[in-house]
Protein backbone atom coordinates (compact mmCIF):
# COMPACT_ATOMS: atom_id res chain seq x y z
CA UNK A 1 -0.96 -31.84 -11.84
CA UNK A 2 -2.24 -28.78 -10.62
CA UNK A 3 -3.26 -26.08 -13.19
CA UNK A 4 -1.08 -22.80 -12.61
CA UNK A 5 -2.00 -19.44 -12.77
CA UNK A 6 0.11 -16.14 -12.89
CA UNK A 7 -1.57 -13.15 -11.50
CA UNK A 8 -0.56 -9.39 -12.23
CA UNK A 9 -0.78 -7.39 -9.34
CA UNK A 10 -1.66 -7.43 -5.51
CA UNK A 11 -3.80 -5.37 -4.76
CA UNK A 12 -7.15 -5.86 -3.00
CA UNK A 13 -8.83 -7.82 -6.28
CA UNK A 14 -5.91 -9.36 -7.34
CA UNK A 15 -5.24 -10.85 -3.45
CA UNK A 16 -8.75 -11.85 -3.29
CA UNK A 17 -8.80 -13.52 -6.50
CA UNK A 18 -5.76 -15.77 -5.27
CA UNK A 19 -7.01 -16.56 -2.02
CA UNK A 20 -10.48 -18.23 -4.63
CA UNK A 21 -8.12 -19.62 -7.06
CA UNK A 22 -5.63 -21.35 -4.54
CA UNK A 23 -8.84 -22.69 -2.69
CA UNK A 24 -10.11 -24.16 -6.23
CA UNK A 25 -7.37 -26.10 -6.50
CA UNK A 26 -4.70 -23.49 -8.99
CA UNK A 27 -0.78 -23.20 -8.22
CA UNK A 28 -0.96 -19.46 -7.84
CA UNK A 29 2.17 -16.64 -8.46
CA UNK A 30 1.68 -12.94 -7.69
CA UNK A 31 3.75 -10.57 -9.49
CA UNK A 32 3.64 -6.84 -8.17
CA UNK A 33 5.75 -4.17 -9.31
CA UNK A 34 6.46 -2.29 -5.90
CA UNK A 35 8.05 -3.78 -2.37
CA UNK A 36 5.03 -4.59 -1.02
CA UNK A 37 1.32 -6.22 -1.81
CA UNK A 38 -1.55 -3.52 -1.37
CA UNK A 39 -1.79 -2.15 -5.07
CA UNK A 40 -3.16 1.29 -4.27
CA UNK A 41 -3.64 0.29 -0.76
CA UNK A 42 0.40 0.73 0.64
CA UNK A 43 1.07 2.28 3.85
CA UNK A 44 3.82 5.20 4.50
CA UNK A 45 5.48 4.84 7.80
CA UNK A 46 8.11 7.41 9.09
CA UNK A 47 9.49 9.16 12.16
CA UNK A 48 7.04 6.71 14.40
CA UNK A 49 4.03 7.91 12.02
CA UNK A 50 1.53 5.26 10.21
CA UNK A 51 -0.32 6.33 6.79
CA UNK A 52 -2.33 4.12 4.75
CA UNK A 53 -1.43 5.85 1.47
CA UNK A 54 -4.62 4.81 -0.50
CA UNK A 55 -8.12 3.53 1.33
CA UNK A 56 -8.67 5.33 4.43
CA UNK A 57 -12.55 4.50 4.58
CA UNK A 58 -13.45 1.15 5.73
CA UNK A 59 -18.04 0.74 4.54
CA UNK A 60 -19.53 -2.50 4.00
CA UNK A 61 -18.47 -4.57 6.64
CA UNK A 62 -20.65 -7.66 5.82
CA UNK A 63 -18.64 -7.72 2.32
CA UNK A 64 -15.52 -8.19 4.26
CA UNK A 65 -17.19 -10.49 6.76
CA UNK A 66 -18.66 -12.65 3.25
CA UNK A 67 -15.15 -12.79 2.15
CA UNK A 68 -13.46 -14.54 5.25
CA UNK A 69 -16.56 -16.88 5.92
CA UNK A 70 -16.01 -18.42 2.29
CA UNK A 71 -12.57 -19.59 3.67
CA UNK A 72 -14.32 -20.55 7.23
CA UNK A 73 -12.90 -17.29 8.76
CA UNK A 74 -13.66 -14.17 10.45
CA UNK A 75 -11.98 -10.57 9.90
CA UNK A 76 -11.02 -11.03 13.42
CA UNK A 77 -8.53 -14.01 12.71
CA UNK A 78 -6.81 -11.00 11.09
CA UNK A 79 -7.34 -7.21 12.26
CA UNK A 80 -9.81 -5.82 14.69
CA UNK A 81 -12.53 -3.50 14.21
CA UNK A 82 -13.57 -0.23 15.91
CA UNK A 83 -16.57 1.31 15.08
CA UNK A 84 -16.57 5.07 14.73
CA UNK A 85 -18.84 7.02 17.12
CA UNK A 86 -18.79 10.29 15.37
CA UNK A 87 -18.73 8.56 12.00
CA UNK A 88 -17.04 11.61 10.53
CA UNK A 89 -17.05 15.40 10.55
CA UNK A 90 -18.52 18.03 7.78
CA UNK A 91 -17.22 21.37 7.87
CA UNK A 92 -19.62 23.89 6.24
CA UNK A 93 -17.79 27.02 7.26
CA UNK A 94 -15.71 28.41 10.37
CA UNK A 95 -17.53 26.92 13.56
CA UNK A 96 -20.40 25.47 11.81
CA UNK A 97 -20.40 21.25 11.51
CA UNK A 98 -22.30 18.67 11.62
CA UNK A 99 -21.66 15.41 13.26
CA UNK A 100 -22.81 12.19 11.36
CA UNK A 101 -22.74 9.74 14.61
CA UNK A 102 -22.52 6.23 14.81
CA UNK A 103 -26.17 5.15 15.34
CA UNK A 104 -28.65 5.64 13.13
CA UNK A 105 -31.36 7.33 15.04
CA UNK A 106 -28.88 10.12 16.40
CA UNK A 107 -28.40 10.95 12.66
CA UNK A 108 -32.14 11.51 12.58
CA UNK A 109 -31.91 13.60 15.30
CA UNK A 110 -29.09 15.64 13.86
CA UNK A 111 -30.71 16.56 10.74
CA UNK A 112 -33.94 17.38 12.33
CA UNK A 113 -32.32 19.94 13.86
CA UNK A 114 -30.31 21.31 10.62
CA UNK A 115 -33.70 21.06 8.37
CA UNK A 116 -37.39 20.51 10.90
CA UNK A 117 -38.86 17.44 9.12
CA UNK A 118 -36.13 16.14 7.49
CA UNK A 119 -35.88 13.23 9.89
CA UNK A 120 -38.61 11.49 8.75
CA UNK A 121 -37.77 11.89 4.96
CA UNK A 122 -34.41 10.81 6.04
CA UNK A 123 -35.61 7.43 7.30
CA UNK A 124 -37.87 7.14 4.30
CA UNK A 125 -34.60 7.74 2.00
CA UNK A 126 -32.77 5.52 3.82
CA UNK A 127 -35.36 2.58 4.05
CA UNK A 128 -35.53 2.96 0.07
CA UNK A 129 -31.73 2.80 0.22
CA UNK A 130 -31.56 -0.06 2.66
CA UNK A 131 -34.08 -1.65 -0.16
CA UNK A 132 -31.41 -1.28 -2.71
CA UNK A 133 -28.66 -2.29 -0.90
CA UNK A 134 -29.84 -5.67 -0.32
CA UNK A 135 -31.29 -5.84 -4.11
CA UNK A 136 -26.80 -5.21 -4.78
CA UNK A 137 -24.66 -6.36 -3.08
CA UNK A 138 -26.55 -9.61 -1.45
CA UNK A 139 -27.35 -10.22 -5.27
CA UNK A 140 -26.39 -8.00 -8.19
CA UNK A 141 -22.84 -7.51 -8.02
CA UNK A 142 -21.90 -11.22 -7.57
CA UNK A 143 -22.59 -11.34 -10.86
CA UNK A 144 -19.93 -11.33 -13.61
CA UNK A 145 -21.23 -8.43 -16.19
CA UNK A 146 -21.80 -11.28 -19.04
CA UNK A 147 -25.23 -9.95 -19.87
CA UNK A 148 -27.56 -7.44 -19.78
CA UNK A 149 -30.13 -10.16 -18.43
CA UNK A 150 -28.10 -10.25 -15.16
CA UNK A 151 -29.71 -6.90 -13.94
CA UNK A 152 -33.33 -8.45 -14.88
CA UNK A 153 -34.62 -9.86 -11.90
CA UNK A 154 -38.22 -9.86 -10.35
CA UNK A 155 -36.87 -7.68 -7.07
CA UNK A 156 -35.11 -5.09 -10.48
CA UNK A 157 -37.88 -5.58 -12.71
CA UNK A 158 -40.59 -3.25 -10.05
CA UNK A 159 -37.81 -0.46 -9.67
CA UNK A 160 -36.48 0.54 -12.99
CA UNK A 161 -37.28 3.95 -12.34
CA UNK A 162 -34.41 3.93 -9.80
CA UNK A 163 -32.27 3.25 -12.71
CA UNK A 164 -33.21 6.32 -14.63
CA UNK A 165 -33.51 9.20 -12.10
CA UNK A 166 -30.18 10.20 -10.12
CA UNK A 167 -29.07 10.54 -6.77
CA UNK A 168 -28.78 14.41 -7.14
CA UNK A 169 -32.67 14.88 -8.28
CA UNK A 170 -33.81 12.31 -5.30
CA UNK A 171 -32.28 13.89 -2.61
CA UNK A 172 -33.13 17.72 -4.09
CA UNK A 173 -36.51 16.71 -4.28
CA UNK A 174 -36.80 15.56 -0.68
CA UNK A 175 -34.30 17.81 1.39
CA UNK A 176 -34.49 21.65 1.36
CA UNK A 177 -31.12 22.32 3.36
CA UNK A 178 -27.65 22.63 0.89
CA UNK A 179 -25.90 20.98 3.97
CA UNK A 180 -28.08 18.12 4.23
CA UNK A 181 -28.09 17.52 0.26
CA UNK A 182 -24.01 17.56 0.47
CA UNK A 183 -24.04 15.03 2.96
CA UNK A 184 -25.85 12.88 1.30
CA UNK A 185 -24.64 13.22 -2.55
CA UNK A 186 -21.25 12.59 -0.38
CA UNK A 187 -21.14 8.86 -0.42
CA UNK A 188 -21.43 8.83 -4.20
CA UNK A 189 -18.77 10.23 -4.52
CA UNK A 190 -17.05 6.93 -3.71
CA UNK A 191 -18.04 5.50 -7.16
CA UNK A 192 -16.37 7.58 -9.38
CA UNK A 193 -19.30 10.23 -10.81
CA UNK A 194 -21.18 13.33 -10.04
CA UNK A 195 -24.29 13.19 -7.86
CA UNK A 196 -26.33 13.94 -10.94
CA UNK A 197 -24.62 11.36 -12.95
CA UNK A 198 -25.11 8.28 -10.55
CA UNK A 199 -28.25 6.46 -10.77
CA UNK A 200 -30.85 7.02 -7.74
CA UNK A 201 -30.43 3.17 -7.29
CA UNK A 202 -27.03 3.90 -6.17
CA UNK A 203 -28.06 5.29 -3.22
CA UNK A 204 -27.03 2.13 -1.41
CA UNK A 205 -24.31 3.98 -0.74
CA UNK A 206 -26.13 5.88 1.89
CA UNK A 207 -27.22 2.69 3.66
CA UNK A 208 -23.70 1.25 3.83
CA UNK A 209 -22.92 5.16 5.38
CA UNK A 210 -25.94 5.98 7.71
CA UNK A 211 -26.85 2.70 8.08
CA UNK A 212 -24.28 0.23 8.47
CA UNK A 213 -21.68 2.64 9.75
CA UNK A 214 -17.98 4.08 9.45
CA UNK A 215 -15.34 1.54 10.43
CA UNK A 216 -11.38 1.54 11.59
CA UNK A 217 -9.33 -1.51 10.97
CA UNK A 218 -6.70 -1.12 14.55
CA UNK A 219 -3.57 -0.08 12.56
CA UNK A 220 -5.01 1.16 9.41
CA UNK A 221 -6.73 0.00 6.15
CA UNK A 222 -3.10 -2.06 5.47
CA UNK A 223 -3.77 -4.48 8.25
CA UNK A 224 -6.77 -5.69 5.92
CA UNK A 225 -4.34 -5.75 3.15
CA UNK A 226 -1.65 -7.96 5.62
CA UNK A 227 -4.89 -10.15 6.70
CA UNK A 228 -5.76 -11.21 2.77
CA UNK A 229 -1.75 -12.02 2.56
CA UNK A 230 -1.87 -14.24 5.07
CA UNK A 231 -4.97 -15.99 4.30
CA UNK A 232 -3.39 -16.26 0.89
CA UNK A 233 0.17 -17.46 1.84
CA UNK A 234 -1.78 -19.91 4.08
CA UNK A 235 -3.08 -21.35 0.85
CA UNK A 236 -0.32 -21.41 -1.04
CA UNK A 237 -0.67 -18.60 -3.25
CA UNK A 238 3.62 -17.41 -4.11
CA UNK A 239 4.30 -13.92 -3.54
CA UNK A 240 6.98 -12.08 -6.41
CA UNK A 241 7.59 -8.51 -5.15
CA UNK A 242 9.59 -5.85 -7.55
CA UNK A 243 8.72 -7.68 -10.33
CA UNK A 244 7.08 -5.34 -12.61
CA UNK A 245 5.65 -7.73 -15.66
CA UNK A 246 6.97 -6.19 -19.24
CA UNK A 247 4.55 -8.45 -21.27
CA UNK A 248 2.26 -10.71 -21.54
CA UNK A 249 3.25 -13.65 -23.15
CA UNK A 250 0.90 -15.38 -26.20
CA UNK A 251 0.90 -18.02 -28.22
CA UNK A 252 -2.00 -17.85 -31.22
CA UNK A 253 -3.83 -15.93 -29.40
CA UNK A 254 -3.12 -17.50 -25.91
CA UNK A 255 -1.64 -16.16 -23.30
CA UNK A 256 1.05 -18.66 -22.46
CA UNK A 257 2.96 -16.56 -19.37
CA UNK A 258 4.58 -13.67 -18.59
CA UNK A 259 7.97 -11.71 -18.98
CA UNK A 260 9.26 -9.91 -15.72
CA UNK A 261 12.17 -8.58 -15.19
CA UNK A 262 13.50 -10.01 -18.69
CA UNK A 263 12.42 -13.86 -17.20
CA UNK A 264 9.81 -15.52 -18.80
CA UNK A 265 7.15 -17.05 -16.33
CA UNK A 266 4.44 -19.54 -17.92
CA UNK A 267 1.33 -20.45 -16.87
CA UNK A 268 -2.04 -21.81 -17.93
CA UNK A 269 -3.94 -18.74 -17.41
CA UNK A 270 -3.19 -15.54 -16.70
CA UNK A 271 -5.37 -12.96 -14.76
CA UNK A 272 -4.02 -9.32 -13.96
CA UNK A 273 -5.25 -7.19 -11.38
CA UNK A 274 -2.99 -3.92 -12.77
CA UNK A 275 -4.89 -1.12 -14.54
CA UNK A 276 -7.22 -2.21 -17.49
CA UNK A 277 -5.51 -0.13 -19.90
CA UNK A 278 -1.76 -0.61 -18.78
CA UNK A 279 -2.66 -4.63 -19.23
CA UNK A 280 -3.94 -3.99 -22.18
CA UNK A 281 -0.40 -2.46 -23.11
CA UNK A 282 1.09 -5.80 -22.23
CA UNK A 283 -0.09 -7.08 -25.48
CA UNK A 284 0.51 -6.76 -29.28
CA UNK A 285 -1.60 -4.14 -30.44
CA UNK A 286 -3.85 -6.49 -32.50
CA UNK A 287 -4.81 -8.65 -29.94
CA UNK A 288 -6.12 -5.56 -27.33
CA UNK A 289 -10.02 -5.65 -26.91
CA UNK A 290 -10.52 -1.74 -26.35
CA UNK A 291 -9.27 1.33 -28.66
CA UNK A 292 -7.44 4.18 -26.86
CA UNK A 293 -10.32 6.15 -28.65
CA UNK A 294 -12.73 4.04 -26.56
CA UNK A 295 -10.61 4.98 -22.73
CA UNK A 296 -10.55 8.80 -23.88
CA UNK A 297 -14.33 8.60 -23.65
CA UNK A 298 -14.87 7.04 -20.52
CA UNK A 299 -15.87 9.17 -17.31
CA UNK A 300 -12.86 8.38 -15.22
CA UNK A 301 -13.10 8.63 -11.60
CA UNK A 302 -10.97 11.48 -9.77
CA UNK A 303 -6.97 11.42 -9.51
CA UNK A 304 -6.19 13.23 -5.84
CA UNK A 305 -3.27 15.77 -4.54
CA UNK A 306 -2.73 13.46 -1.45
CA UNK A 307 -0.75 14.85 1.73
CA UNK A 308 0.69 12.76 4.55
CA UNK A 309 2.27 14.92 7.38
CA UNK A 310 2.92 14.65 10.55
CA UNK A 311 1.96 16.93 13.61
CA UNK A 312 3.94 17.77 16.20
CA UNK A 313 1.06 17.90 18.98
CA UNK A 314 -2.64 16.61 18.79
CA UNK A 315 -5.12 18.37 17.16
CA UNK A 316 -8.52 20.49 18.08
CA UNK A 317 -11.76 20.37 16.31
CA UNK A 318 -11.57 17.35 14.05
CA UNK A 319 -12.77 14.31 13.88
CA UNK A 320 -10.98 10.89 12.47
CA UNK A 321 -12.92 11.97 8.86
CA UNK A 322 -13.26 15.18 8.44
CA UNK A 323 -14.99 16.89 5.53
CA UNK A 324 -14.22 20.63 4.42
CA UNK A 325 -16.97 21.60 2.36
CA UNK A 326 -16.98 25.46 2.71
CA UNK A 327 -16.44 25.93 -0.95
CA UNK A 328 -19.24 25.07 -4.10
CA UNK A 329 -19.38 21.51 -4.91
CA UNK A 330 -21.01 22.38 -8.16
CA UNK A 331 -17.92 23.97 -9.15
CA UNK A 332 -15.28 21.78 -7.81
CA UNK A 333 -17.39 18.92 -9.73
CA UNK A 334 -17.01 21.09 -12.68
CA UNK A 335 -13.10 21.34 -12.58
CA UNK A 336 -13.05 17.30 -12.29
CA UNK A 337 -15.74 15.98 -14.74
CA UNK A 338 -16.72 18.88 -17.03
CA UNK A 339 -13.89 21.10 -17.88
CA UNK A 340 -11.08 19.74 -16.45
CA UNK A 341 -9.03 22.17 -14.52
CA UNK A 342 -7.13 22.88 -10.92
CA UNK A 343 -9.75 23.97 -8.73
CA UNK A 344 -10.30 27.69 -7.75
CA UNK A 345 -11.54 26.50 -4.32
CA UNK A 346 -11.29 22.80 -3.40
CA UNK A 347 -13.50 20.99 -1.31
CA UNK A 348 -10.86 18.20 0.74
CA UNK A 349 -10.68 15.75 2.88
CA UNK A 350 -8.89 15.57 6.19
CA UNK A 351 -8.19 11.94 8.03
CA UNK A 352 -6.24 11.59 11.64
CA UNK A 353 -6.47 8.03 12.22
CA UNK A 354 -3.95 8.56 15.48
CA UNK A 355 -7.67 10.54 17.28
CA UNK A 356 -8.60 6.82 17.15
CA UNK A 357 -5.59 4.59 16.67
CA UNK A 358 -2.80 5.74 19.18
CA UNK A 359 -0.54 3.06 17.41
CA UNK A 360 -0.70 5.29 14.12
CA UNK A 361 1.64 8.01 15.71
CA UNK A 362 3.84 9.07 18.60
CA UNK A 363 2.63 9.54 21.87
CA UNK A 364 1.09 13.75 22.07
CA UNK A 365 1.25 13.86 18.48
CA UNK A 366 -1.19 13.69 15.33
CA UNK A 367 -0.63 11.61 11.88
CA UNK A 368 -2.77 13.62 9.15
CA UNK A 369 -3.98 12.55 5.64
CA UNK A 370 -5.39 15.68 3.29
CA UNK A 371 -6.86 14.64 0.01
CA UNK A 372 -8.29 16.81 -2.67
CA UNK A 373 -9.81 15.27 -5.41
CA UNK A 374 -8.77 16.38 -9.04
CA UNK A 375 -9.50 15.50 -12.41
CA UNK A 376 -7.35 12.98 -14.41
CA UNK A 377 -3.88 13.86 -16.21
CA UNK A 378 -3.58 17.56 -15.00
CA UNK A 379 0.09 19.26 -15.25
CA UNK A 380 1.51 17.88 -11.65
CA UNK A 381 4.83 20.07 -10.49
CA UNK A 382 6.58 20.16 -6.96
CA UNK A 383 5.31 24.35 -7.11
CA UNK A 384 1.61 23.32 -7.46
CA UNK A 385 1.63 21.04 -4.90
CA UNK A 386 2.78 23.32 -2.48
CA UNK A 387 0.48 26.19 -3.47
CA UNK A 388 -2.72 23.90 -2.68
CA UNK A 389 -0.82 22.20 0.78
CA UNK A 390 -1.00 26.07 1.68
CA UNK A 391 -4.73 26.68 0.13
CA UNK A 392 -5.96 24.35 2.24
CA UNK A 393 -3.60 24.14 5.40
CA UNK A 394 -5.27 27.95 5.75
CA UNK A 395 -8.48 26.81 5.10
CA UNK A 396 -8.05 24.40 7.79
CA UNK A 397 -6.59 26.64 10.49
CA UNK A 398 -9.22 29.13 10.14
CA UNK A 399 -12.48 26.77 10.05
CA UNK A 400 -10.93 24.67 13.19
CA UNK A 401 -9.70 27.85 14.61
CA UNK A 402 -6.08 26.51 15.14
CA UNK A 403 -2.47 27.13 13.78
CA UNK A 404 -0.83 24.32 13.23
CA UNK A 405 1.72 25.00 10.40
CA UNK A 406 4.56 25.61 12.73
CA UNK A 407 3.96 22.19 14.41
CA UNK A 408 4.50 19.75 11.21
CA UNK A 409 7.65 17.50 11.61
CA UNK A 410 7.06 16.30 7.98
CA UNK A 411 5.14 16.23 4.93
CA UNK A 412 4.92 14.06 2.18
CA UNK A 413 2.72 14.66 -0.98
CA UNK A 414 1.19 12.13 -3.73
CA UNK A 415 -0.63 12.79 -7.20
CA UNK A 416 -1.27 12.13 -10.76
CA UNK A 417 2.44 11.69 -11.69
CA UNK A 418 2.78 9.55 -8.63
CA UNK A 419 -0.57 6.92 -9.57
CA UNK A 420 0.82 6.82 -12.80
CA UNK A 421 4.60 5.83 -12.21
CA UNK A 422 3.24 3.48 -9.10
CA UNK A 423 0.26 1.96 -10.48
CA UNK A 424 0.23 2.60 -14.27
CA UNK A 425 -3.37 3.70 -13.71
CA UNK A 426 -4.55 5.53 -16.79
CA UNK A 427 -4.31 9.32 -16.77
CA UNK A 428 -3.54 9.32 -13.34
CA UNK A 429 -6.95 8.31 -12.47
CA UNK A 430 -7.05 7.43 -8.24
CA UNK A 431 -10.24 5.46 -8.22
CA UNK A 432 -10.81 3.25 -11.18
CA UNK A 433 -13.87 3.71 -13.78
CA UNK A 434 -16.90 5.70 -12.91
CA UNK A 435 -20.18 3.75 -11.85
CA UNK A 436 -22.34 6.04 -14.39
CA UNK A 437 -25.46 4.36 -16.22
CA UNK A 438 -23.61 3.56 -19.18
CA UNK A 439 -20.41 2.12 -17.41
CA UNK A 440 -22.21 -0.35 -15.15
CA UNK A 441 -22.47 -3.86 -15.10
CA UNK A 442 -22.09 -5.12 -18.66
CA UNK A 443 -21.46 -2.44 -19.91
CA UNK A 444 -17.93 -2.29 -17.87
CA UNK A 445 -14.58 -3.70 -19.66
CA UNK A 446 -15.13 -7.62 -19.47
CA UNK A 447 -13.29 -9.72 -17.07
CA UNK A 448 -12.86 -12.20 -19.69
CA UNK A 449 -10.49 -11.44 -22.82
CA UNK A 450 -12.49 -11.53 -26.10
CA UNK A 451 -9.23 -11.70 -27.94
CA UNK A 452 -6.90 -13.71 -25.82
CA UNK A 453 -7.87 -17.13 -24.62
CA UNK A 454 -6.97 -17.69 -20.96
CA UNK A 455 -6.71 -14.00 -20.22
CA UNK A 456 -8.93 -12.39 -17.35
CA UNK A 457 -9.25 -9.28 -15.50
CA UNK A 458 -10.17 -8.38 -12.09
CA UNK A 459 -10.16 -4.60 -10.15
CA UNK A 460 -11.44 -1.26 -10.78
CA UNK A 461 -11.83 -0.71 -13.83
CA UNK A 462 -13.73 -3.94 -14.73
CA UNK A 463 -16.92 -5.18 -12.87
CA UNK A 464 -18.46 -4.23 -10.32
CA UNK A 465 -16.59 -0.99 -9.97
CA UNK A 466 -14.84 1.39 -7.83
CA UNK A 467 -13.90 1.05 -4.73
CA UNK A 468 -12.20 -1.57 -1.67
CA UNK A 469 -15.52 -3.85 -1.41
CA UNK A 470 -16.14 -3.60 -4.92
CA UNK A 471 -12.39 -4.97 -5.43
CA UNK A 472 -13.38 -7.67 -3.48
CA UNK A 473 -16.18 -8.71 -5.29
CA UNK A 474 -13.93 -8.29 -8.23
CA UNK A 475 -11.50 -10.92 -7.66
CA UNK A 476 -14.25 -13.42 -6.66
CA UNK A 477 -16.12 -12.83 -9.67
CA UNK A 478 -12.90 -13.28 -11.97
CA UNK A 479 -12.07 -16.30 -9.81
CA UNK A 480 -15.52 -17.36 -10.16
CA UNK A 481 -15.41 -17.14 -14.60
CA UNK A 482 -11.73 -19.15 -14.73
CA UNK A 483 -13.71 -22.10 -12.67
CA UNK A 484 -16.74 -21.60 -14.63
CA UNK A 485 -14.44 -22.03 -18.06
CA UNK A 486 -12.22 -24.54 -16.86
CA UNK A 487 -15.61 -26.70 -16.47
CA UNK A 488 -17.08 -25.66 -19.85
């Protein structure tokens, strides 16, 4: 008889975990708290408008394409892919941009002209980073965070130093232009820690950027989402939606089930996919591996103040990604991971998917996504909310030299108090657990219980770290250790 397993959660390491777990062999249940699978990555639809209410950026295709081709597929069995030729937009100030295109040798060209020179230190930067993105993610992060001998490795072992300089002091040294240093301290912003906090070998993240390029699933991050479902139900894998779990069930020191709804649900092994910390809750106190002392002093990636509205007529002057970075980045970073605070004067993010995707909203109109990244657990009130929608809606109309407030059918907002009562993520926290030097590999929360036999853990907060590819890694990792153990 087949060994069952209940999983907690559905989002995109949970999902991926089932898909590995039904292929192994496992009866597999999915519990998930809202009305639909996705986790973090849900989608808003209203008045003929699509918004995927989490992931909006779609890096790392070859992740994506690794996942389907260990169940003999392709991501085109499932959604269909548009690359995006401008990549996205940066907004330094009213009428002054630059373009990050779709091919690599245009971006040369593009900074050359912002900074003479910089285009060959570019491609030197970004054949270093190309370096380290094949040293982790063809290698490194398939592996599980057991020991500190998984990061020693002979292709590691002749580049510690990238280990113990940042991204910040690399790209300083090398690039004289603010705008150009933005741009690329950007796409570290993706795991969770300040520029000068991530390790240079992180710059990977420019490769999977510059290199392998900006992506848009037709329909919107969710269709991925919808794509893992159906690989899973294809497999077997039992879907439970509203069925928030109230407990994890455990028998000396196993865990034995789960309680949902006030209905007990047993299994042979457990894995959850929810928060760390809010799983963690699920337990008797005595049998939780990590202190609330020891979450306090984590470095927590951003919450957001997250705006989904809907336009009235298309847009001018944007692209599908657009960045507004006409205000210090030193001091918005400040407000989020020194002295946490509302910032004086955001930096945000602005996303029409409909420039690209006309089945995202009504025909002659515009579906927008603004997100401004906050620190976790600050006060969250209906009245603060609205005073930053307006900080940054005039912003926007001045930089883009449009008005546009007149022409918005709707708006919807999203922040801390909205990730915590949705997703029971700690503090509010949008992305997971920074990737800083002490919270990587390893040194991350385990995916295996110390304390409870049979109990694993998968997602953001656990290994290899923030973000959608990451999540994917996640859940074939955590599948991965419950084979591994079932052999042993």
């Amino acid at each position: 008889m087949p060994k069952k397993i209940n999983i907690i959660g559905s989002g995109f390491s949970s999902l991926a975990a089932s898909c590995y777990l039904a292929k192994a062999g496992y009866e597999v249940e999915v519990f998930e708290k809202n009305d639909s699978v996705g986790g973090r990555a849900r989608q808003l639809k209203k008045e003929g408008f699509t918004f995927d209410i989490g992931p909006t950026w779609y890096w790392m295709p070859d992740v994506f394409e690794r996942f389907f081709a260990d169940f003999d597929k392709k991501t085109s069995d499932y959604y269909q892919l548009e690359k995006l030729d401008p990549a996205y937009q940066v907004y330094f100030g009213k009428d002054d941009s630059v373009l990050i295109p779709g091919s690599l040798n245009e971006i040369y060209d593009n900074f050359e002209k912002v900074e003479p020179g910089s285009s060959q230190k570019l491609e030197n930067f970004i054949s270093k980073a190309q370096d380290n993105y094949d040293i982790a993610i063809k290698d490194l992060v398939y592996r599980p965070g057991i020991s500190p001998l998984e990061l020693v490795t002979p292709a590691t072992a002749t580049r510690l130093g990238r280990f113990f300089t940042n991204i910040s002091s690399d790209v300083r040294k090398d690039f004289s232009s603010n705008k150009l240093r933005q741009i690329l301290e950007f796409p570290v912003l993706f795991l969770g820690a300040k520029p000068s906090d991530t390790p240079a070998f992180y710059s990977f993240m420019n490769y999977a950027d510059f290199g392998l390029g900006t992506w848009h699933p037709k329909g919107g991050m969710y269709k991925v989402i919808e794509g893992i479902r159906d690989l899973a139900e294809s497999l077997g894998v039992i879907f439970h939606l509203n069925s928030p779990v109230e407990k994890i069930i455990t028998e000396n020191s196993k865990a034995i089930g789960l309680q949902v709804n006030g209905k007990q649900h047993f299994a042979d092994k457990i894995l959850t996919g929810a928060d760390y910390h809010h799983s963690e809750q699920l337990l008797k106190p005595e049998l939780r591996q990590y202190s609330e002392k020891y979450w306090d002093n984590k470095t927590f990636a951003p919450s957001s103040l997250l705006f989904y509205v809907g336009f009235d007529k298309k847009l001018d002057n944007v692209s599908h990604h657009t960045l507004f970075f006409d205000s210090s980045f030193e001091a918005h970073a400040k407000d989020i991971y020194d002295d946490p605070a509302w910032p004086e004067n955001p930096l945000f993010y602005a996303s029409f998917p409909s420039i690209t995707d006309e089945t995202c909203a009504p025909e002659g109109k515009e579906a927008g996504i603004f997100l401004i990244p906050l620190a976790p657990d600050l006060e969250d009130t209906p009245e603060i909310r609205e005073r930053y929608f307006n900080i940054i809606l005039e912003r926007f109309e001045k930089i883009t030299g449009q008005k546009m407030k007149t022409n918005i059918i709707f708006k919807e907002s999203f922040c801390v108090k909205d990730f915590k009562e949705a997703y029971n993520s700690y503090k509010g926290n949008a992305y997971g657990m920074a990737n800083t030097l002490f919270q990587t590999a390893f040194l991350r929360p385990k995916l295996r219980s110390k304390k409870v036999d049979q109990l694993y853990f998968t997602g953001q907060l656990t290994v290899p770290g923030p973000g959608v590819p990451p999540s994917l890694i996640s859940g074939k990792l955590a599948a991965g250790l419950i084979e591994k153990n079932e052999k042993n």
